[in-house]
PDB file of N, CA and C in Angstrom:
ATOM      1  N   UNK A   1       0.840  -1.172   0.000  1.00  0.00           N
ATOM      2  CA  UNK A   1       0.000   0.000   0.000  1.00  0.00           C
ATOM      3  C   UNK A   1       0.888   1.239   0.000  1.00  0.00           C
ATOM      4  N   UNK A   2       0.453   1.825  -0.810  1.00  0.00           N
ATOM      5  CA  UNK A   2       1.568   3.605  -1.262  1.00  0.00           C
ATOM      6  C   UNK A   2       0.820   4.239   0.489  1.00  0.00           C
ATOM      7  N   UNK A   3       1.502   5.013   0.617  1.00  0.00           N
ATOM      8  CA  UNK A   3       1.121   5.920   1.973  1.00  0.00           C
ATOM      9  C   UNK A   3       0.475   7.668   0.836  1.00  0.00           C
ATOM     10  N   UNK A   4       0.080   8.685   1.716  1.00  0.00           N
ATOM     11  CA  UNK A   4      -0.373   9.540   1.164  1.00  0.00           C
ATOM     12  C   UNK A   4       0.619  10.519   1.446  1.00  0.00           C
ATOM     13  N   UNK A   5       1.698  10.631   2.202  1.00  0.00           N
ATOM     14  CA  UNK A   5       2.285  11.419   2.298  1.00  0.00           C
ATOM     15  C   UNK A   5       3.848  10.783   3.389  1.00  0.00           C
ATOM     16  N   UNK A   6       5.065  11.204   2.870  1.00  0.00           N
ATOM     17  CA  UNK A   6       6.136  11.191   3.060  1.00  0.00           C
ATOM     18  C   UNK A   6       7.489  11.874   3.275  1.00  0.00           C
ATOM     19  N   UNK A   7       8.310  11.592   4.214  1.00  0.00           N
ATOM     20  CA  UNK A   7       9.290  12.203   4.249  1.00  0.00           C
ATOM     21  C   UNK A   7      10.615  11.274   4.288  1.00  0.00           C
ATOM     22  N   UNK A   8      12.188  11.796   4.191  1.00  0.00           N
ATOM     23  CA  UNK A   8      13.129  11.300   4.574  1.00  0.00           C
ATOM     24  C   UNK A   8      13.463  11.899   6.185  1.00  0.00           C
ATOM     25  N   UNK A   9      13.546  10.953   6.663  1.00  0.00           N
ATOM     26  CA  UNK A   9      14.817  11.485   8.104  1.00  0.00           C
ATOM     27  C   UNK A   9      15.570  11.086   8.320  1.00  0.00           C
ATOM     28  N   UNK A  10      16.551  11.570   8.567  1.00  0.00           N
ATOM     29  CA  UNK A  10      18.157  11.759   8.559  1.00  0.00           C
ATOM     30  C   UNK A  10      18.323  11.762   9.716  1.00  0.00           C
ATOM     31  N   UNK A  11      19.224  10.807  10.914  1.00  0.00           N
ATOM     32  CA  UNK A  11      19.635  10.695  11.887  1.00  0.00           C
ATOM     33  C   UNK A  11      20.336   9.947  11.911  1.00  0.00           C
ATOM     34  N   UNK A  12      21.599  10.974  12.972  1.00  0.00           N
ATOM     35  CA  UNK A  12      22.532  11.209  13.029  1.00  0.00           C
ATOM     36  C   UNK A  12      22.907  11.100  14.564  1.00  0.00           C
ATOM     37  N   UNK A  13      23.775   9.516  14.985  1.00  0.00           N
ATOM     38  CA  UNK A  13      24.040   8.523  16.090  1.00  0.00           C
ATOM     39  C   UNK A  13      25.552   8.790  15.974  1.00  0.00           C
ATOM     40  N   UNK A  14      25.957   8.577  17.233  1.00  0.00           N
ATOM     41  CA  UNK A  14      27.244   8.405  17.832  1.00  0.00           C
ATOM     42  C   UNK A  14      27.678   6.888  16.527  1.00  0.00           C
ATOM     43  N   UNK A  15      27.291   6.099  15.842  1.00  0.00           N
ATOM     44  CA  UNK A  15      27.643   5.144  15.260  1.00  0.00           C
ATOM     45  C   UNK A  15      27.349   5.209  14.033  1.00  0.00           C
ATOM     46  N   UNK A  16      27.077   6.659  13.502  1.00  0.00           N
ATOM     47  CA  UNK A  16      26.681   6.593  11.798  1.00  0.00           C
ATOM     48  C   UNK A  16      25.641   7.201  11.614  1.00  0.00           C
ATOM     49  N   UNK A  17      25.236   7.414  10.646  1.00  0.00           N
ATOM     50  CA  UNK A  17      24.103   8.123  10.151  1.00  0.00           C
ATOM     51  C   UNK A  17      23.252   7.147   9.530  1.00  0.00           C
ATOM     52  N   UNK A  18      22.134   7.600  10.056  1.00  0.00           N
ATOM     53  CA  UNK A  18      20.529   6.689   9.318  1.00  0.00           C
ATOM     54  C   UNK A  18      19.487   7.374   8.546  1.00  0.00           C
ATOM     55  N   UNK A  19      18.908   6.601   7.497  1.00  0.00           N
ATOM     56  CA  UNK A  19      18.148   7.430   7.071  1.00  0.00           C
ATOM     57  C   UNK A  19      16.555   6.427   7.246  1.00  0.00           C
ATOM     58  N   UNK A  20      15.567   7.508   7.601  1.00  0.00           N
ATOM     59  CA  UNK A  20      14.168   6.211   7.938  1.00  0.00           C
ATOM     60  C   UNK A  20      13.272   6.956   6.736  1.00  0.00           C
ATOM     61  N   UNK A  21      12.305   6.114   6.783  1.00  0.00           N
ATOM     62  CA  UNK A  21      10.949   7.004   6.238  1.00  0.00           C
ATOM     63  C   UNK A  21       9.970   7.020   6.836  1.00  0.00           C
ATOM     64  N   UNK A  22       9.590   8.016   6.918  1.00  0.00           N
ATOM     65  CA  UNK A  22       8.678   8.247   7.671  1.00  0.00           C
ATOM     66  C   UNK A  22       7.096   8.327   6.842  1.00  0.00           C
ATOM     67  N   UNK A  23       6.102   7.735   7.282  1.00  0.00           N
ATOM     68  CA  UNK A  23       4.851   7.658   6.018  1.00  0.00           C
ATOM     69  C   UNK A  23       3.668   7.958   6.643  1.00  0.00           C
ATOM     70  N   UNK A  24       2.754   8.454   5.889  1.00  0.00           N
ATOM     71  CA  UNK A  24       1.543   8.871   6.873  1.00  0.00           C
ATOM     72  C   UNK A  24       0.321   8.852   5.604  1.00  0.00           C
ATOM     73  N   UNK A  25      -1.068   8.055   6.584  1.00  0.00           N
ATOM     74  CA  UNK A  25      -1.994   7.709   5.775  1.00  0.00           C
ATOM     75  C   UNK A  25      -3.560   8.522   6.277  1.00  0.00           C
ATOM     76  N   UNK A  26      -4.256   8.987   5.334  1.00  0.00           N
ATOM     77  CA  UNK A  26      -5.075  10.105   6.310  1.00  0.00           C
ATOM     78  C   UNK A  26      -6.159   8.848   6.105  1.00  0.00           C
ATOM     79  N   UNK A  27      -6.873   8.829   7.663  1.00  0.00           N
ATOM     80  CA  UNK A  27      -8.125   7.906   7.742  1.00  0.00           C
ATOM     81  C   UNK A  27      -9.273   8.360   7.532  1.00  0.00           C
ATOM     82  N   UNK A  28     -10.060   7.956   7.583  1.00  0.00           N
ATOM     83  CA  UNK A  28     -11.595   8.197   7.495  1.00  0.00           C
ATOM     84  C   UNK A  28     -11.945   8.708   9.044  1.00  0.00           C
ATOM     85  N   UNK A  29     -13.540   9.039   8.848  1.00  0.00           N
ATOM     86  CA  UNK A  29     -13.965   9.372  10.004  1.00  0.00           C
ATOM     87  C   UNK A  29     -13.741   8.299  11.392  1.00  0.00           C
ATOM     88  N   UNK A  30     -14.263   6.880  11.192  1.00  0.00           N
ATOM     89  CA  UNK A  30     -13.914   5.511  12.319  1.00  0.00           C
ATOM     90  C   UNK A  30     -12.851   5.396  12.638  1.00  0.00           C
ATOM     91  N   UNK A  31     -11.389   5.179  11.825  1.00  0.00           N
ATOM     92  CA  UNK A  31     -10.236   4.823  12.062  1.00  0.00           C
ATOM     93  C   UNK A  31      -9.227   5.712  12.143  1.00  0.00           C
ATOM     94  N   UNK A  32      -9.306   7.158  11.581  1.00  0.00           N
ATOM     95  CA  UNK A  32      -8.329   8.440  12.219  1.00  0.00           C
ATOM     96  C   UNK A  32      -6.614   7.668  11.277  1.00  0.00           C
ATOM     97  N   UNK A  33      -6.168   8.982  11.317  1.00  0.00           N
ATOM     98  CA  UNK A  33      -4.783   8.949  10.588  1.00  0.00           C
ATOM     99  C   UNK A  33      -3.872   7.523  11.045  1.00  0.00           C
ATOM    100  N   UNK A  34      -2.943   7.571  10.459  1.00  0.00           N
ATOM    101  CA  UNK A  34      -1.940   7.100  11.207  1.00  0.00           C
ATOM    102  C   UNK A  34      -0.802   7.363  10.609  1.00  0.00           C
ATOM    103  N   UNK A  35       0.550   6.557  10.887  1.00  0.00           N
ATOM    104  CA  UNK A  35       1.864   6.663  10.304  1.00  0.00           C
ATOM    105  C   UNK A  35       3.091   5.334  10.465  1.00  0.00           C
ATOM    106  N   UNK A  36       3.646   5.311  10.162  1.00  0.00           N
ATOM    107  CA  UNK A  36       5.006   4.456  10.429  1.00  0.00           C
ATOM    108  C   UNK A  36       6.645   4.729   9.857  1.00  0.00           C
ATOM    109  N   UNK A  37       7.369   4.466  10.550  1.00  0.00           N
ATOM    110  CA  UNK A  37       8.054   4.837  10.369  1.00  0.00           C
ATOM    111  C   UNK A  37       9.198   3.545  10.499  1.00  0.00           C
ATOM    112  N   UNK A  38       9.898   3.210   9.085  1.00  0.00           N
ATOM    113  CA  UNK A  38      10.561   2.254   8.928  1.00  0.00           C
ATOM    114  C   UNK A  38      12.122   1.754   9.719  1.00  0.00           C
ATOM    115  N   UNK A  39      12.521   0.780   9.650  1.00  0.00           N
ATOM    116  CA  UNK A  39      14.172   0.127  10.424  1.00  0.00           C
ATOM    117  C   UNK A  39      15.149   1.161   9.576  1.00  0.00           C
ATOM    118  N   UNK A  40      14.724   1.580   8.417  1.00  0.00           N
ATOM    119  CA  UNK A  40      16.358   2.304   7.924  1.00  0.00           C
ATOM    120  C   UNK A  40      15.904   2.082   6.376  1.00  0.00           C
ATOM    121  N   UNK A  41      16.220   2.914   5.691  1.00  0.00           N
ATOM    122  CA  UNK A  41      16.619   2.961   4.350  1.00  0.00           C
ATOM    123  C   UNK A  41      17.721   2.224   3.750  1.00  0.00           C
ATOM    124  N   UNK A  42      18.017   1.538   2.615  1.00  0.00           N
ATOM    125  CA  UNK A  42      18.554   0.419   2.330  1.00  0.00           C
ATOM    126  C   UNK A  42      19.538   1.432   1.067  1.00  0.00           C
ATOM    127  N   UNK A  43      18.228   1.451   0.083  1.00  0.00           N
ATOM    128  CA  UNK A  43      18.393   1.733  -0.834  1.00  0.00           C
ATOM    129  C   UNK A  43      17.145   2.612  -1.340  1.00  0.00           C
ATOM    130  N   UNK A  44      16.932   3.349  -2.702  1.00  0.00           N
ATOM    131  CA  UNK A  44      16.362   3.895  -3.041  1.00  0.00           C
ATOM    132  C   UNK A  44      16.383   4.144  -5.176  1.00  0.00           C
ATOM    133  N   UNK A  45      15.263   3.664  -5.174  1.00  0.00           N
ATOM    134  CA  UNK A  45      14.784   3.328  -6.966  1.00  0.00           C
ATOM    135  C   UNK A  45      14.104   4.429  -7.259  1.00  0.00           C
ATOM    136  N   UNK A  46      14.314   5.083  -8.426  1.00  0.00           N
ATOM    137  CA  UNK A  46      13.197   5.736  -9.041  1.00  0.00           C
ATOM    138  C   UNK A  46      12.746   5.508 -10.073  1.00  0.00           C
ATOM    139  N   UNK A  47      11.277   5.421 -10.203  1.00  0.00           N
ATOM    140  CA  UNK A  47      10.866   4.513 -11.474  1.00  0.00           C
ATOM    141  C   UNK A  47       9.767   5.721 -11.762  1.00  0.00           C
ATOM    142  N   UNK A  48       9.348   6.397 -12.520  1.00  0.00           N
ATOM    143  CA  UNK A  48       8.382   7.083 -13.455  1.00  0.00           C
ATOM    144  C   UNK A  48       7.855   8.205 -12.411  1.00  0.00           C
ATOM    145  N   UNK A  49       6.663   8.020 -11.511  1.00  0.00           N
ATOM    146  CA  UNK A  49       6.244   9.026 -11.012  1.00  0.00           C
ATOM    147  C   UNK A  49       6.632   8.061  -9.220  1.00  0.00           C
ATOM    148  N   UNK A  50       7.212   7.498  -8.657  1.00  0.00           N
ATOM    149  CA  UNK A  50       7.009   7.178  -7.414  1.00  0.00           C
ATOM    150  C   UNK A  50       8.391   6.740  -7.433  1.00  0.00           C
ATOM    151  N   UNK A  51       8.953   6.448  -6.105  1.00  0.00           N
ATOM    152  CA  UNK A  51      10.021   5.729  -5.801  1.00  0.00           C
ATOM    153  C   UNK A  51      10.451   4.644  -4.937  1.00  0.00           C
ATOM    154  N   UNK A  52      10.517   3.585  -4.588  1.00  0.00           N
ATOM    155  CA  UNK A  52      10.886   2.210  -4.196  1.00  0.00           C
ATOM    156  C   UNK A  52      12.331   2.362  -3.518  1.00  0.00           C
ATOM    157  N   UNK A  53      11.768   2.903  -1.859  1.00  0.00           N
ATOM    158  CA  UNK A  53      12.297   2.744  -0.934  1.00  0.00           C
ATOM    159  C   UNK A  53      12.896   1.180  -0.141  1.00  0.00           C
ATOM    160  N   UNK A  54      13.922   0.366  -0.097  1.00  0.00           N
ATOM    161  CA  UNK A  54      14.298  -1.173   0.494  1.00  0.00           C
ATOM    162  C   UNK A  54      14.411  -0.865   2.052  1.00  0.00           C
ATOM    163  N   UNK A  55      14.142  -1.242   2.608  1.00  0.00           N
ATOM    164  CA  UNK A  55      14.240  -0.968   4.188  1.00  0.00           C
ATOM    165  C   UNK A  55      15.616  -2.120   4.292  1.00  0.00           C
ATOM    166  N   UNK A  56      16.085  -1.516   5.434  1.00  0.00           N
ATOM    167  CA  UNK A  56      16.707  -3.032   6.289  1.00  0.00           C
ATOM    168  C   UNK A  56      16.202  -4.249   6.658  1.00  0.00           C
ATOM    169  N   UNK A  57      14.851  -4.194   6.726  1.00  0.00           N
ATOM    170  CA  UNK A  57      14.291  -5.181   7.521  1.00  0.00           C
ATOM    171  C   UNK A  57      14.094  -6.535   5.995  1.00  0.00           C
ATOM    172  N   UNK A  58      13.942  -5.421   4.568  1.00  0.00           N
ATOM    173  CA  UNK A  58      14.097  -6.131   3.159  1.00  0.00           C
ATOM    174  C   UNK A  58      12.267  -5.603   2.849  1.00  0.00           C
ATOM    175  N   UNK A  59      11.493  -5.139   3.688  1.00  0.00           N
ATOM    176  CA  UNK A  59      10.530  -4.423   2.884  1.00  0.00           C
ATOM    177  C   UNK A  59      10.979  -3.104   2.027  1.00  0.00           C
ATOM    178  N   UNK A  60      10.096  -3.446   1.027  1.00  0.00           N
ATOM    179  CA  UNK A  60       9.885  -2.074   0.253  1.00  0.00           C
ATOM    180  C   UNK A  60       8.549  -1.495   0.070  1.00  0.00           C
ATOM    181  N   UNK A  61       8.923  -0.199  -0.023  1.00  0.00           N
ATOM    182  CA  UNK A  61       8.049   1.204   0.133  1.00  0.00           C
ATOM    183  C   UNK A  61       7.754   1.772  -1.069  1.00  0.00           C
ATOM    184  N   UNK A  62       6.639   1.580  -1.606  1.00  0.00           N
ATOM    185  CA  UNK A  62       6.295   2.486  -3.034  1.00  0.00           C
ATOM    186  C   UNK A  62       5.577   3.798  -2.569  1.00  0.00           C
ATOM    187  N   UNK A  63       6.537   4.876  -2.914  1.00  0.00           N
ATOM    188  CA  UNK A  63       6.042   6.169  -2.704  1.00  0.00           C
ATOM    189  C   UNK A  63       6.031   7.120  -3.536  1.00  0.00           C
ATOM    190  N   UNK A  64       4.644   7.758  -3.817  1.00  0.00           N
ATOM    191  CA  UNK A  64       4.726   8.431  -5.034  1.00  0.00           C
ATOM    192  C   UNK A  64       5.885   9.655  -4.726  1.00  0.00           C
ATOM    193  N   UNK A  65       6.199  10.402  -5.895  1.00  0.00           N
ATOM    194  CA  UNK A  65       6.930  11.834  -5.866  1.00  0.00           C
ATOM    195  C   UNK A  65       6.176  12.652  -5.187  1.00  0.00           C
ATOM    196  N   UNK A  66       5.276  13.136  -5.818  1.00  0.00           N
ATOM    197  CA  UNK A  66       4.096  13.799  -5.499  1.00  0.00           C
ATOM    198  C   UNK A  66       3.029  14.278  -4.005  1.00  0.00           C
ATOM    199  N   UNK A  67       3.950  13.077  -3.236  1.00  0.00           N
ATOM    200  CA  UNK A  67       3.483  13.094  -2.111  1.00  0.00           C
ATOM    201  C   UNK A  67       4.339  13.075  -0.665  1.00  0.00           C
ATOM    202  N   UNK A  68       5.602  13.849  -1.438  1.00  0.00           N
ATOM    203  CA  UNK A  68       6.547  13.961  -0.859  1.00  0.00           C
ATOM    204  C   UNK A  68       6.314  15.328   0.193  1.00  0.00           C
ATOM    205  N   UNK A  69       5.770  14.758   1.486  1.00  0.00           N
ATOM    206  CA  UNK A  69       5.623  16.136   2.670  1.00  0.00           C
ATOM    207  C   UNK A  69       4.705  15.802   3.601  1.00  0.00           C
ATOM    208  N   UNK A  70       5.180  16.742   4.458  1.00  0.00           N
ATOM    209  CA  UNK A  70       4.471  15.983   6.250  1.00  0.00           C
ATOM    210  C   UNK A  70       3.043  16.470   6.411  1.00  0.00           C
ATOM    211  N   UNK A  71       2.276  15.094   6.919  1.00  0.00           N
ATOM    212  CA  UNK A  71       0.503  15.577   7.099  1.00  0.00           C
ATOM    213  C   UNK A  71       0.890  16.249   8.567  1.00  0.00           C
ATOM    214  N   UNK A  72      -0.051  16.682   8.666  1.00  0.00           N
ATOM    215  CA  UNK A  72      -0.355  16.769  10.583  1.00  0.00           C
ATOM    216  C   UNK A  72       0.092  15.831  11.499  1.00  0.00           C
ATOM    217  N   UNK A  73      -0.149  14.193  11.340  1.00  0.00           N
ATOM    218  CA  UNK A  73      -0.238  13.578  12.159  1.00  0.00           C
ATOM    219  C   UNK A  73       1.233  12.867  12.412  1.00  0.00           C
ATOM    220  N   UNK A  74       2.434  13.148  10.697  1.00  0.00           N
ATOM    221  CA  UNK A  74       3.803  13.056  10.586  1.00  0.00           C
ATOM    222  C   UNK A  74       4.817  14.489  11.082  1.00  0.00           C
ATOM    223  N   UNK A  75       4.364  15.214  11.009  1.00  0.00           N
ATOM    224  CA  UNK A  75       4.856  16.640  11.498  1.00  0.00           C
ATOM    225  C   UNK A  75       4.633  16.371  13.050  1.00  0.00           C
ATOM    226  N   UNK A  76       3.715  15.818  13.735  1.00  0.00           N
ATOM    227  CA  UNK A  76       3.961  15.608  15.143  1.00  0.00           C
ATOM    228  C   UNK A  76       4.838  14.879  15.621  1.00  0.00           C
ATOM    229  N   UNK A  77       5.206  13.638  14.687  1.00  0.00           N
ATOM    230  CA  UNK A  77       5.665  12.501  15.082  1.00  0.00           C
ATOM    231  C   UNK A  77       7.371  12.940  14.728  1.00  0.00           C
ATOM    232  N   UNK A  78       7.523  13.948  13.755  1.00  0.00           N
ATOM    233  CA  UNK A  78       8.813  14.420  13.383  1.00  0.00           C
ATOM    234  C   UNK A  78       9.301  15.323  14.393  1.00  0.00           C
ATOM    235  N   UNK A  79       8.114  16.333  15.048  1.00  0.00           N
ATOM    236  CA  UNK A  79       8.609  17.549  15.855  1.00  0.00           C
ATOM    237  C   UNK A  79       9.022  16.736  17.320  1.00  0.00           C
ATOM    238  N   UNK A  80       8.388  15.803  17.889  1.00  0.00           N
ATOM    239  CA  UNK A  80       8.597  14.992  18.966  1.00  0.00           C
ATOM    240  C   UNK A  80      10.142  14.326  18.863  1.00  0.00           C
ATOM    241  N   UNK A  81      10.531  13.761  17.806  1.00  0.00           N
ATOM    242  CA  UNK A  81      11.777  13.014  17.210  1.00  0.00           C
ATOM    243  C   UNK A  81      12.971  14.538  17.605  1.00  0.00           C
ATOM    244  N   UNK A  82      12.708  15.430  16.517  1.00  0.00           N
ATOM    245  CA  UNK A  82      13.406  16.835  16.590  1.00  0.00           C
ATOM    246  C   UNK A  82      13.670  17.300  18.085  1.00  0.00           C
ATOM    247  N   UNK A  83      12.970  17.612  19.070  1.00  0.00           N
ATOM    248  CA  UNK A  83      12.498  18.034  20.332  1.00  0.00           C
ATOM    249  C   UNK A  83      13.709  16.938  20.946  1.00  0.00           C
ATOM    250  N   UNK A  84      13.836  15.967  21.068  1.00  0.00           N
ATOM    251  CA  UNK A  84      14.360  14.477  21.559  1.00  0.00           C
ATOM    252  C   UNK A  84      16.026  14.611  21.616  1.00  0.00           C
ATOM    253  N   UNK A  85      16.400  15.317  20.184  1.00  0.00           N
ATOM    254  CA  UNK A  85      17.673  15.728  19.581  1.00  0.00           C
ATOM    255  C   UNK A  85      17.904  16.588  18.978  1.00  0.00           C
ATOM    256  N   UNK A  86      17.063  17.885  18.880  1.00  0.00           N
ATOM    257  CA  UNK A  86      17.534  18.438  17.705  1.00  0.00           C
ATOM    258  C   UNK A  86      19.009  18.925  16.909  1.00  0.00           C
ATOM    259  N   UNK A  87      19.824  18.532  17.061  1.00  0.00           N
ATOM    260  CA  UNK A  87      20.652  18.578  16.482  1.00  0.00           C
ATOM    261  C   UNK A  87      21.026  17.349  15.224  1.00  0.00           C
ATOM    262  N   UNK A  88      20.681  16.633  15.828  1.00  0.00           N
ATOM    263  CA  UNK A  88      20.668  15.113  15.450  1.00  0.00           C
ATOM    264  C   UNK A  88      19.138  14.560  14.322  1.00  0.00           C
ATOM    265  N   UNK A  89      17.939  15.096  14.226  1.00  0.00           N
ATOM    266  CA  UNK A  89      17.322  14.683  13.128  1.00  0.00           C
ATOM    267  C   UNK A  89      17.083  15.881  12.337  1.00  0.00           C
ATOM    268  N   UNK A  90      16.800  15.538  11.120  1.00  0.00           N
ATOM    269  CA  UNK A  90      16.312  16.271   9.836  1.00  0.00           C
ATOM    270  C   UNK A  90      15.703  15.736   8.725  1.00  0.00           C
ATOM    271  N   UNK A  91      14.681  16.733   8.313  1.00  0.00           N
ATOM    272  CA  UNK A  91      14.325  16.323   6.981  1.00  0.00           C
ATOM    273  C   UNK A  91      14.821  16.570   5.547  1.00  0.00           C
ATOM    274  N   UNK A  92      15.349  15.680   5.027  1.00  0.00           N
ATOM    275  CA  UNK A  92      16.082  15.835   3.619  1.00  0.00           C
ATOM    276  C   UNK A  92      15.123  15.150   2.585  1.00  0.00           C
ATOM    277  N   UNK A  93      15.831  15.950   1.410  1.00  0.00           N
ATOM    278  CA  UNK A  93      15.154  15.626   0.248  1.00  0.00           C
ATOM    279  C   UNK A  93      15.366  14.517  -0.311  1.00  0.00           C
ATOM    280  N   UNK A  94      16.616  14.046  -0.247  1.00  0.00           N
ATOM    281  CA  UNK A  94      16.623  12.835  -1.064  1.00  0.00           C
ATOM    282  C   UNK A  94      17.696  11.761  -0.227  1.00  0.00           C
ATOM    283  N   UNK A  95      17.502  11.135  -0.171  1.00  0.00           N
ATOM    284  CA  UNK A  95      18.032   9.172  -0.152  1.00  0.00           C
ATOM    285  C   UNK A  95      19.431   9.312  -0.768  1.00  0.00           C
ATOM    286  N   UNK A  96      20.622   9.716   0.537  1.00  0.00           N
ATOM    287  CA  UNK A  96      22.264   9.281  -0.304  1.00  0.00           C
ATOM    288  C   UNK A  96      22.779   8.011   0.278  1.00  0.00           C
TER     289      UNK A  96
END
């Protein structure tokens, strides 16, 4: 399942730098938003209009271009992360 909206985060450990994704799906009225946020970025594909994120764990993430940016309910979950370390996370544009 594509998510509706996405970001990269970049964090940055005494042992290396990680990159996660962070994904967020807007719910209906019964079930309300949600989000997840993956083990690590592997690798990163771009194929036509979306891109095919590999996690560590060996899932992959089809995420459109287009929907590259934080809902409400990922902007909380990012500012809480930020708040935690800020020195240490960020949002970047692209997957090195």
């Amino acid at each position: 399942m594509s998510s509706d909206n996405w970001v990269i985060v970049k964090i940055t450990l005494p042992e290396g730098v990680v990159h996660k994704l962070l994904r967020g799906w807007s719910g209906g009225y019964l079930d309300g938003d949600s989000w997840h946020m993956n083990s690590g970025i592997v690798r990163a594909e771009v194929e036509d209009d979306y891109i095919l994120f590999h996690g560590q764990s060996g899932s992959v993430y089809k995420c459109y271009k287009n929907a590259q940016r934080l809902s409400n309910v990922t902007a909380g979950i990012y500012n809480t992360l930020k708040n935690m370390a800020p020195a240490q996370v960020e949002i970047v544009d692209e997957f090195q």
